[in-house]
Protein backbone atom coordinates (compact mmCIF):
# COMPACT_ATOMS: atom_id res chain seq x y z
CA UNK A 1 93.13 319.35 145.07
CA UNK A 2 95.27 317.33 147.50
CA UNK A 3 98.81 319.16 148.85
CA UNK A 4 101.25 317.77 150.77
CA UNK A 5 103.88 319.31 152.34
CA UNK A 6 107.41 317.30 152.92
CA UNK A 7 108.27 319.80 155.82
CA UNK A 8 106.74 322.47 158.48
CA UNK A 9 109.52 324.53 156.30
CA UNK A 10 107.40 324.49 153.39
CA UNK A 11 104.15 324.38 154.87
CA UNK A 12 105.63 327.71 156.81
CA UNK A 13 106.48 329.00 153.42
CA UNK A 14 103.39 328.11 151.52
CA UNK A 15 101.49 330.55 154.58
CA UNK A 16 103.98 333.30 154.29
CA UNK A 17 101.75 335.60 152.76
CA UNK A 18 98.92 335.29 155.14
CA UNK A 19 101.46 335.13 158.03
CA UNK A 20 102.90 338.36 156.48
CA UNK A 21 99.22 340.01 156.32
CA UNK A 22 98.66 338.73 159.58
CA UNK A 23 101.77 341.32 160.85
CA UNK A 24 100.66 344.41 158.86
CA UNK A 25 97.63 344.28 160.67
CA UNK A 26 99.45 343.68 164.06
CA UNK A 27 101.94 346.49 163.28
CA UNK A 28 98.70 348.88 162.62
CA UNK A 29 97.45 347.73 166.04
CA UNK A 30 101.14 348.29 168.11
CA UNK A 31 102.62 344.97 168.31
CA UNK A 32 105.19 345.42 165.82
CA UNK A 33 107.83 343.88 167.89
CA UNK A 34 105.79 340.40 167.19
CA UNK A 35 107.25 338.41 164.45
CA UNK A 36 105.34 335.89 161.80
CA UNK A 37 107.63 332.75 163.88
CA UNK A 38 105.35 334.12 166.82
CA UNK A 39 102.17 333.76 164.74
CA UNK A 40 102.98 330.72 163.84
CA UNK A 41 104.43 329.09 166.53
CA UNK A 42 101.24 330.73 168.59
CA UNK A 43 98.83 328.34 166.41
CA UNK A 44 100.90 325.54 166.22
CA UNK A 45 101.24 324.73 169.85
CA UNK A 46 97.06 326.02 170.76
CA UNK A 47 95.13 325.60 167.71
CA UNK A 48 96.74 323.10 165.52
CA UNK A 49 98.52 320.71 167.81
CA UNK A 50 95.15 318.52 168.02
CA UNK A 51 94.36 318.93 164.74
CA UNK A 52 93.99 316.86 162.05
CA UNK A 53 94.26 317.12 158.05
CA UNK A 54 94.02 320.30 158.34
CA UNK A 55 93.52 322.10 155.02
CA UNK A 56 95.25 324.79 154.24
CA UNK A 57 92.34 327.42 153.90
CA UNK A 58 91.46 327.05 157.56
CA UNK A 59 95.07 327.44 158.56
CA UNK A 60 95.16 330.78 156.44
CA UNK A 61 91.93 331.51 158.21
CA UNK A 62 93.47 330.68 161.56
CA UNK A 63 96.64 333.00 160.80
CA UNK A 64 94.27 336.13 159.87
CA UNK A 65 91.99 335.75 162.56
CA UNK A 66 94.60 334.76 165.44
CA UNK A 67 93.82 337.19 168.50
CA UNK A 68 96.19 339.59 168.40
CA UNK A 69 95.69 340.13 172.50
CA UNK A 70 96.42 336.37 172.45
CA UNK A 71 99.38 336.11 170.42
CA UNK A 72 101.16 339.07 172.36
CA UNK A 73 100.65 337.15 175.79
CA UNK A 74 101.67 333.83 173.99
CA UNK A 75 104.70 335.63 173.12
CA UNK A 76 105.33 337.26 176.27
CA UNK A 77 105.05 334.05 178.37
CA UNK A 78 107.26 332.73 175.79
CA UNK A 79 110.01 335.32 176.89
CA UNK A 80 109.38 334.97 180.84
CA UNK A 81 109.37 331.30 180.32
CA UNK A 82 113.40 331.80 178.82
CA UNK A 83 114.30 334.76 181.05
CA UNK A 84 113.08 332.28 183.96
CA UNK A 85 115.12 329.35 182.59
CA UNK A 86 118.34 331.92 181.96
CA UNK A 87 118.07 333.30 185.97
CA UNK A 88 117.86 329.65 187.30
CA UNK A 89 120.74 328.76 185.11
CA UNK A 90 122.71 331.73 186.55
């Protein structure tokens, strides 16, 4: 069964329950300050970015068995990166 997705809006919203198992179990393990846009944005810019027809079981795969170690320091660079770009600008 082919599906296509008109927008990264409803492709994001077609993995919202596996993004939203994804944060139980990173709640469980102490990164509850981590958000499913983190998850997300984590795979799309290192695993998915060179992808290609992807289907959506491996993405669901991808979401539940993102490295939680690697999502938090994705995140945190994230946050350096702006607090960086927010002292320059100062």
């Amino acid at each position: 069964m082919d599906m296509n997705f008109n927008s990264l809006e409803e492709l994001y919203n077609r993995l919202k329950p596996a993004l939203n198992t994804k944060m139980s179990d990173l709640r469980a393990n102490g990164y509850g300050y981590l958000k499913p846009e983190d998850i997300w944005n984590y795979l799309r810019e290192n695993k998915w970015r060179k992808s290609h027809d992807l289907m959506l079981s491996d993405m669901v795969s991808d979401i539940l068995n993102a490295d939680n170690v690697l999502v938090d320091a994705y995140f945190k660079d994230k946050i350096n990166e702006k607090n960086r770009k927010v002292y320059l600008d100062f």
